[in-house]
C-alpha atoms as a PDB file:
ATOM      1  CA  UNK A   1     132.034 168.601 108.878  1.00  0.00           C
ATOM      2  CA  UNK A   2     131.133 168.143 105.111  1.00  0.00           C
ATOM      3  CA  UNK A   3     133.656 164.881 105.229  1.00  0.00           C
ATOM      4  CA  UNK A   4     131.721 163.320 108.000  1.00  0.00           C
ATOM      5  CA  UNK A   5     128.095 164.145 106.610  1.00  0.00           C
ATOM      6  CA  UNK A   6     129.852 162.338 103.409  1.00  0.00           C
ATOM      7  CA  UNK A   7     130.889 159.678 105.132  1.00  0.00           C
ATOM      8  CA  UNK A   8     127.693 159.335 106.999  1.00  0.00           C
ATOM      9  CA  UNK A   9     125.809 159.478 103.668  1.00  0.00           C
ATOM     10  CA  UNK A  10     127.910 156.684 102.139  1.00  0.00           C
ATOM     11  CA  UNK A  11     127.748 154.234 105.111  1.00  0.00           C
ATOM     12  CA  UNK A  12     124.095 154.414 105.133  1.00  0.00           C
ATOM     13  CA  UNK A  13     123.733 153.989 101.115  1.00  0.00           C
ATOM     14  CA  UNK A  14     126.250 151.092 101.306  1.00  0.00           C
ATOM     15  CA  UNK A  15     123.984 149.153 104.592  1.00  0.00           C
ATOM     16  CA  UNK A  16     121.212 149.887 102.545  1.00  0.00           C
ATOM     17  CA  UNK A  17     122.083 148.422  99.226  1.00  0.00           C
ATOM     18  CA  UNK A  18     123.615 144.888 100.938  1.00  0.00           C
ATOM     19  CA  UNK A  19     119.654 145.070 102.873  1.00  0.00           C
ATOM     20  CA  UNK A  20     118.168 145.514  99.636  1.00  0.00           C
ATOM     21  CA  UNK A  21     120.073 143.305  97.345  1.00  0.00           C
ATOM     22  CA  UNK A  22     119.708 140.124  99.809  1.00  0.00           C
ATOM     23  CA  UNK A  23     115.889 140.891  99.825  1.00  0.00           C
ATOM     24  CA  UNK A  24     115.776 140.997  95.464  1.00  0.00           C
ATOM     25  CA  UNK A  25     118.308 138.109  95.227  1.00  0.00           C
ATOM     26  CA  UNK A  26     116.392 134.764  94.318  1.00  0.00           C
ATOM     27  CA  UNK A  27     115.284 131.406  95.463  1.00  0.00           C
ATOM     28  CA  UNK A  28     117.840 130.121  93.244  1.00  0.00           C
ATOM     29  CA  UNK A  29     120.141 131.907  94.885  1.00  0.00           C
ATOM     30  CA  UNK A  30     120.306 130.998  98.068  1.00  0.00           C
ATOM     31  CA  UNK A  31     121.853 128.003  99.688  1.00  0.00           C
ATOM     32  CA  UNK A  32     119.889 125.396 102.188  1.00  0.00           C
ATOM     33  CA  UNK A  33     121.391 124.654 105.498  1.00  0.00           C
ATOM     34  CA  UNK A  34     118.695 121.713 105.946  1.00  0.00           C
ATOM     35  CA  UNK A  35     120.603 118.280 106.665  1.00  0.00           C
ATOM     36  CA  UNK A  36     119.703 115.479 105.210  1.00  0.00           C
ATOM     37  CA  UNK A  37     118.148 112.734 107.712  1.00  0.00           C
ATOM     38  CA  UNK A  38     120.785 109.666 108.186  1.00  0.00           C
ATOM     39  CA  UNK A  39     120.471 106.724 106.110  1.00  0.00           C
ATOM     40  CA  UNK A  40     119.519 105.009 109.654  1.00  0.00           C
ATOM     41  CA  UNK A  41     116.325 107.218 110.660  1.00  0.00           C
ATOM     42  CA  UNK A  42     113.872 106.540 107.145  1.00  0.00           C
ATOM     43  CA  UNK A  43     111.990 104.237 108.024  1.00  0.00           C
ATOM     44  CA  UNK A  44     109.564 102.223 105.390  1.00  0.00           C
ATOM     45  CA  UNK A  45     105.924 103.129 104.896  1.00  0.00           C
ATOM     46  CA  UNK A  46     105.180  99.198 104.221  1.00  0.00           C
ATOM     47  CA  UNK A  47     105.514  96.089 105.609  1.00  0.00           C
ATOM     48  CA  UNK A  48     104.874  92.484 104.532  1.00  0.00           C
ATOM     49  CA  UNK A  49     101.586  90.962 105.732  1.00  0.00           C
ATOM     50  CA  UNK A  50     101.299  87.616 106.546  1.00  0.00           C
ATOM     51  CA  UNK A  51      97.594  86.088 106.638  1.00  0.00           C
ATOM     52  CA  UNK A  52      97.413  82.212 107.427  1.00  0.00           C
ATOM     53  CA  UNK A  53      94.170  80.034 108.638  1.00  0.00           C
ATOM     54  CA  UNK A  54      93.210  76.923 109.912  1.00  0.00           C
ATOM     55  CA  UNK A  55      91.780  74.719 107.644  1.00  0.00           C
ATOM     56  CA  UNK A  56      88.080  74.566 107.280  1.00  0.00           C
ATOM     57  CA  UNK A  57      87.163  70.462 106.601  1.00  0.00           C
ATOM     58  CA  UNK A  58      85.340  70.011 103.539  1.00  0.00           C
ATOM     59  CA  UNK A  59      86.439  73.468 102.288  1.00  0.00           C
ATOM     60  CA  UNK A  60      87.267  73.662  98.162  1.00  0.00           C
ATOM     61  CA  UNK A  61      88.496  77.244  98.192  1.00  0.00           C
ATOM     62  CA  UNK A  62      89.064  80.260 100.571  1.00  0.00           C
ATOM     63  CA  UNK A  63      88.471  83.618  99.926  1.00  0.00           C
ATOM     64  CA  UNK A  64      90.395  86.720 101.605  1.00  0.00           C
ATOM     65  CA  UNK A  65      89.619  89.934 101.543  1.00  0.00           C
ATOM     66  CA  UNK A  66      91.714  92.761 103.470  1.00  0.00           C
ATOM     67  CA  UNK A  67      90.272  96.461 104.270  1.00  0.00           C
ATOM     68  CA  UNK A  68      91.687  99.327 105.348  1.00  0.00           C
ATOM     69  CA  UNK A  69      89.843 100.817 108.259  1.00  0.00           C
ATOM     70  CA  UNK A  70      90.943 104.315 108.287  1.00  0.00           C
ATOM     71  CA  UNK A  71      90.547 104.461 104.606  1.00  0.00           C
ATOM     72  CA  UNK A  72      87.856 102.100 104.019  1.00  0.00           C
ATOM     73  CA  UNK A  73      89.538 100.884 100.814  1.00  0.00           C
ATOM     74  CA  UNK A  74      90.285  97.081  99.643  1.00  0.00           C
ATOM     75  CA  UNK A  75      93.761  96.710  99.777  1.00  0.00           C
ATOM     76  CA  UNK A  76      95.311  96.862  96.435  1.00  0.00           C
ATOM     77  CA  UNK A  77      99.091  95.619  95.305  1.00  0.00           C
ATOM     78  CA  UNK A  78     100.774  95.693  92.031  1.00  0.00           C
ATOM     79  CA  UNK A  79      96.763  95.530  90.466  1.00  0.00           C
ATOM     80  CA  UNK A  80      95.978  92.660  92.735  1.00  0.00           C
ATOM     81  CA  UNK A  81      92.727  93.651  94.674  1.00  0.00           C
ATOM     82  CA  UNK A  82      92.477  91.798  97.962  1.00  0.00           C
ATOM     83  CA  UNK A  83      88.496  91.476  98.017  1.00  0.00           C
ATOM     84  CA  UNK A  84      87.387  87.724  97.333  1.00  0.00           C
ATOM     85  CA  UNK A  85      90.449  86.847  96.686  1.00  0.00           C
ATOM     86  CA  UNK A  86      90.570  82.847  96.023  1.00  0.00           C
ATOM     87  CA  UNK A  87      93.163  80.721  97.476  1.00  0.00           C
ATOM     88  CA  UNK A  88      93.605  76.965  97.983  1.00  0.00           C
ATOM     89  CA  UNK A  89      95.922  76.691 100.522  1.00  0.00           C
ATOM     90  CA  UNK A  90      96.163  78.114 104.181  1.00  0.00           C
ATOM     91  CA  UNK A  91      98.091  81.053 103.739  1.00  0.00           C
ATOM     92  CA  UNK A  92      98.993  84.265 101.994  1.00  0.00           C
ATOM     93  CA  UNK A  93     102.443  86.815 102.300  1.00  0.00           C
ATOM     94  CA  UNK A  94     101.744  90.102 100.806  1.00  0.00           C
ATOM     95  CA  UNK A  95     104.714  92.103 100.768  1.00  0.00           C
ATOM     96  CA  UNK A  96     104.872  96.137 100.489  1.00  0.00           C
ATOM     97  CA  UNK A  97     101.694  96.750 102.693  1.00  0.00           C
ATOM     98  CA  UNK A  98     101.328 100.381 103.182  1.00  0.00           C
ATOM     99  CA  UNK A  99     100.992 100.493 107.107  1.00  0.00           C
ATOM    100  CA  UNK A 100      97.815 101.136 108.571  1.00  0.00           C
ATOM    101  CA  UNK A 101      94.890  99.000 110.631  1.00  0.00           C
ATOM    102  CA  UNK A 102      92.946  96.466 108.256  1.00  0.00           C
ATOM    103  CA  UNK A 103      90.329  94.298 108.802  1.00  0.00           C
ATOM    104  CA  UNK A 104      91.204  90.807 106.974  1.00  0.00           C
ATOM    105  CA  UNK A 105      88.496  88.338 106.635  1.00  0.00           C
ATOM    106  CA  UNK A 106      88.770  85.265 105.211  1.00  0.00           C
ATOM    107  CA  UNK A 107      85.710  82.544 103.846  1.00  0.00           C
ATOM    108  CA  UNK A 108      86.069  78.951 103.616  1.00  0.00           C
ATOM    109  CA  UNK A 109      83.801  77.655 100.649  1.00  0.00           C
ATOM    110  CA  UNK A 110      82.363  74.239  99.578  1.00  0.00           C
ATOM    111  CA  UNK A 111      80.805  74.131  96.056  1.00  0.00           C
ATOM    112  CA  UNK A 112      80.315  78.047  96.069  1.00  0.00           C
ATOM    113  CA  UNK A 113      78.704  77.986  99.238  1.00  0.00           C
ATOM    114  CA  UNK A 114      80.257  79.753 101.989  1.00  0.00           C
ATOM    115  CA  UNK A 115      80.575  76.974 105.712  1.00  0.00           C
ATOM    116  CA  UNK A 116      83.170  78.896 107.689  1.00  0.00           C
ATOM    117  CA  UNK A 117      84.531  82.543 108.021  1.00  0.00           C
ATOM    118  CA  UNK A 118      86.674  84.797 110.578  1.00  0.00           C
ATOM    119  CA  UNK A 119      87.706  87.986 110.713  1.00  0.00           C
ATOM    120  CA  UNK A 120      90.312  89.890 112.562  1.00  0.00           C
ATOM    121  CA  UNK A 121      91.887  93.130 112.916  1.00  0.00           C
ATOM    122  CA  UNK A 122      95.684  93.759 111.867  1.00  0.00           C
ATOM    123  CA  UNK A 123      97.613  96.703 112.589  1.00  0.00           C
ATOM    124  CA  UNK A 124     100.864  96.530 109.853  1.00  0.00           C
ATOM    125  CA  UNK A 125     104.526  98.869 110.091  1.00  0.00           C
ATOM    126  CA  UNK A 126     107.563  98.806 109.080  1.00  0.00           C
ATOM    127  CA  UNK A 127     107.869  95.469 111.272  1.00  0.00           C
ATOM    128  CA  UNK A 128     104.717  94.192 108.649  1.00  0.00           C
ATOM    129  CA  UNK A 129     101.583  92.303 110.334  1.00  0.00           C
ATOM    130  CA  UNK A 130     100.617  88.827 111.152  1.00  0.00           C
ATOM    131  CA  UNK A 131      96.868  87.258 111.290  1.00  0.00           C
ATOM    132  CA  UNK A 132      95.811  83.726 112.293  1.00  0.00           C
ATOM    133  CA  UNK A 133      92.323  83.006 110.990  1.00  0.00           C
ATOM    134  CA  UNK A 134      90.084  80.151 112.089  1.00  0.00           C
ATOM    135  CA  UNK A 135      87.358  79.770 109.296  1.00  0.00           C
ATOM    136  CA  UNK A 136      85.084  77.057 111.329  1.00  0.00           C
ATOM    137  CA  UNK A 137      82.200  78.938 112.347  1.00  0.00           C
ATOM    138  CA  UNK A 138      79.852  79.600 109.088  1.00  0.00           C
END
């Protein structure tokens, strides 16, 4: 009787002290059985954005400016801010557009004064956007 009460005693200490030394062990310790996702499944958080116009007659410059509507922010890319930006020709590719909805407007000037704008609403992904201006209405 005194073997078994031994035994009894022993089993319990020894379940006890694997319980207890899994609980003290640390993070370090342990080993993650998360998987990595596949190569094929990350997906980009930017796209390119292409902006082009038609071309306002009599127009010197254009300037574009691109908002983000969730954020209300001016988009900004490698320190370029997108608000007034001046352009001479009919078109602009900005590449690594966080995706998102923007609002991209674009003015056609004469001599600093503005005689033709349009804006329109853009919705960029991993895909990137597209937006075809028409600048003729001032």
């Amino acid at each position: 009787m005194l073997k078994r009460f031994a035994f009894s005693v022993l089993s319990a200490a020894m379940v006890l002290s694997l319980g207890t030394g899994a609980a003290f062990a640390s993070q370090g310790d342990r080993v993650s059985t998360a998987k990595a996702p596949l190569a094929g499944s990350i997906q980009p958080q930017s796209g390119n954005l292409y902006v082009s116009w038609g071309i306002k007659s009599g127009a010197n410059y254009y300037e574009l400016s691109i908002r983000n509507t969730v954020t209300n922010q001016i988009l900004k890319i490698d320190n370029i801010s997108y608000e007034n930006f001046k352009l001479t020709g009919d078109s602009r590719s900005i590449p690594g557009v966080p995706s998102g909805t923007y609002r991209v407007w674009v003015g056609a000037f004469k001599s600093g004064n503005l005689i033709g704008q349009d804006t329109q609403y853009v919705n960029v992904n991993y895909n990137g956007g597209n937006v075809w201006l028409n600048p003729q209405n001032p």
